[in-house]
Protein backbone atom coordinates (compact mmCIF):
# COMPACT_ATOMS: atom_id res chain seq x y z
CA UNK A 1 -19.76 -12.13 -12.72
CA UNK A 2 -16.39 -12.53 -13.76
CA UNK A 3 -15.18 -10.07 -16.47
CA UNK A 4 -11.78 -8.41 -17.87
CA UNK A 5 -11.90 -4.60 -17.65
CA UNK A 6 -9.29 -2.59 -19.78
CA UNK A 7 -9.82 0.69 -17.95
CA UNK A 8 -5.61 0.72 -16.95
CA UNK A 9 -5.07 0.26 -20.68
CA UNK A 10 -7.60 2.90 -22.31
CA UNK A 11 -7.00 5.81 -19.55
CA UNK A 12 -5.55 8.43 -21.13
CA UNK A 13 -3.21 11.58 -19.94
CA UNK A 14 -4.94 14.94 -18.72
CA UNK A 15 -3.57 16.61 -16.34
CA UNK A 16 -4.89 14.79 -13.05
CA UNK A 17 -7.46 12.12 -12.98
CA UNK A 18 -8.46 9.90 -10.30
CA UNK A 19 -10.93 6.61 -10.85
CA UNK A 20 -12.55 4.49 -8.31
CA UNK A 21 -11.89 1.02 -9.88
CA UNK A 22 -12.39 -1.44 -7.04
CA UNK A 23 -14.22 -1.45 -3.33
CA UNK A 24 -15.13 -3.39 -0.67
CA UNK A 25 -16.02 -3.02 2.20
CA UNK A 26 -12.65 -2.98 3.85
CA UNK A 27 -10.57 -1.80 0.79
CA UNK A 28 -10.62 0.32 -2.59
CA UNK A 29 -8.24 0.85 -5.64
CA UNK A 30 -7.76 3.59 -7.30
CA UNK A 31 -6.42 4.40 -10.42
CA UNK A 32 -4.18 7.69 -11.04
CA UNK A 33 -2.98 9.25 -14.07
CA UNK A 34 -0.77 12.38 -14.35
CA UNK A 35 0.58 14.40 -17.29
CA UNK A 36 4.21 14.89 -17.14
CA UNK A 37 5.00 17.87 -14.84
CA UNK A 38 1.56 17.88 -13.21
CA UNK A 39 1.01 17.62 -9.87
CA UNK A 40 -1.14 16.05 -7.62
CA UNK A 41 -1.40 18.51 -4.74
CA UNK A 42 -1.49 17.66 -1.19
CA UNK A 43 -3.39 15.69 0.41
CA UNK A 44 -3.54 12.47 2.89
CA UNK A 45 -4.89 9.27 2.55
CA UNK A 46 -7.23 7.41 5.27
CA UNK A 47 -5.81 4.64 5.60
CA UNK A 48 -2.58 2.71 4.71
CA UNK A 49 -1.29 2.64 1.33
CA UNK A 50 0.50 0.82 -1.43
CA UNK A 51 1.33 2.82 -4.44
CA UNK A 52 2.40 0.52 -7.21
CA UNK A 53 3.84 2.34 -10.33
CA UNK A 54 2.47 0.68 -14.14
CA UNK A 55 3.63 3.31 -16.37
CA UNK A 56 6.24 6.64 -16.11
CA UNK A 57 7.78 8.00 -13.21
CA UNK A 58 7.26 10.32 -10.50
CA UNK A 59 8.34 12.00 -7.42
CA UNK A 60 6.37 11.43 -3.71
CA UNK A 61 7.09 13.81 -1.11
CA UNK A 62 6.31 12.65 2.39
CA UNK A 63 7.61 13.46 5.16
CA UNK A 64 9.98 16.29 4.30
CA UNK A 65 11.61 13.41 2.09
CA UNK A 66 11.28 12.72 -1.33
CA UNK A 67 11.25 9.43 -3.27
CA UNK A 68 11.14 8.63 -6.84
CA UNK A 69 9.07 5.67 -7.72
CA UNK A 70 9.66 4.43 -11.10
CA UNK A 71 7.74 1.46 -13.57
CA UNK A 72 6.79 -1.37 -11.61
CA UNK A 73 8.54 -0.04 -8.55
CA UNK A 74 6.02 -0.07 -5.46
CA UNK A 75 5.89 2.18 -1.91
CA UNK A 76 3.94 2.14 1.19
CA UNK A 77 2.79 5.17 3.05
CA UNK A 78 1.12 5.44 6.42
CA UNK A 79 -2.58 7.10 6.91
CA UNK A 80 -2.82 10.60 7.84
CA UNK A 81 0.60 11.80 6.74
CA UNK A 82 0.24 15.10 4.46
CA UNK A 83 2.12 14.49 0.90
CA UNK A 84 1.86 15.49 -3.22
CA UNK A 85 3.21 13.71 -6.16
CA UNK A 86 4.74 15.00 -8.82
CA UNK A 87 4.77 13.51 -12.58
CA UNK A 88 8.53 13.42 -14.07
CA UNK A 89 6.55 11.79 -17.24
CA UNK A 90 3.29 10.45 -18.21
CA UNK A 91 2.20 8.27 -15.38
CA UNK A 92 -0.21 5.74 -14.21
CA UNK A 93 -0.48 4.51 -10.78
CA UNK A 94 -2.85 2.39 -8.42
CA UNK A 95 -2.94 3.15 -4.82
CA UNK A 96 -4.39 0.10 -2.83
CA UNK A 97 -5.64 1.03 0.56
């Protein structure tokens, strides 16, 4: 039952990807990964979200606002809010929600 998945360390860069690694019923993580200067178009989540950054940088738009989350920065987002992402480098993300 208990095992240690490398999944975060193996993903590689290509353009967008998005992976389903965890879900329960009340929650799922997912891992992102975008190629510098990609972008992840918009979109909004369904529920409350933490972003937490593990490798690279990008920029979130929200809100008419933009932020830029950097390594091991983190951000929370409401549900339902339209935004896109945009990938300053290589980057790898997990949104929690």
């Amino acid at each position: 039952m208990l095992q240690i998945h490398d999944w975060i360390r193996k993903t590689t860069y290509n353009g967008l990807t998005v992976q389903k690694i965890f879900k329960t019923e009340n929650t799922e993580t997912l891992l992102i990964t975008l190629e510098k200067d990609h972008i992840f178009p918009e979109h909004v989540s369904p529920g409350d979200a933490l972003l937490v950054m593990l490798e690279g940088s990008i920029k979130f738009n929200i809100q008419k606002k933009e932020y830029s989350i950097n390594w091991q920065d983190s951000f929370t987002f409401p549900a339902n809010e339209p935004h896109y992402v945009k990938a300053m480098e290589d980057s790898k993300f997990l949104i929690i929600r």
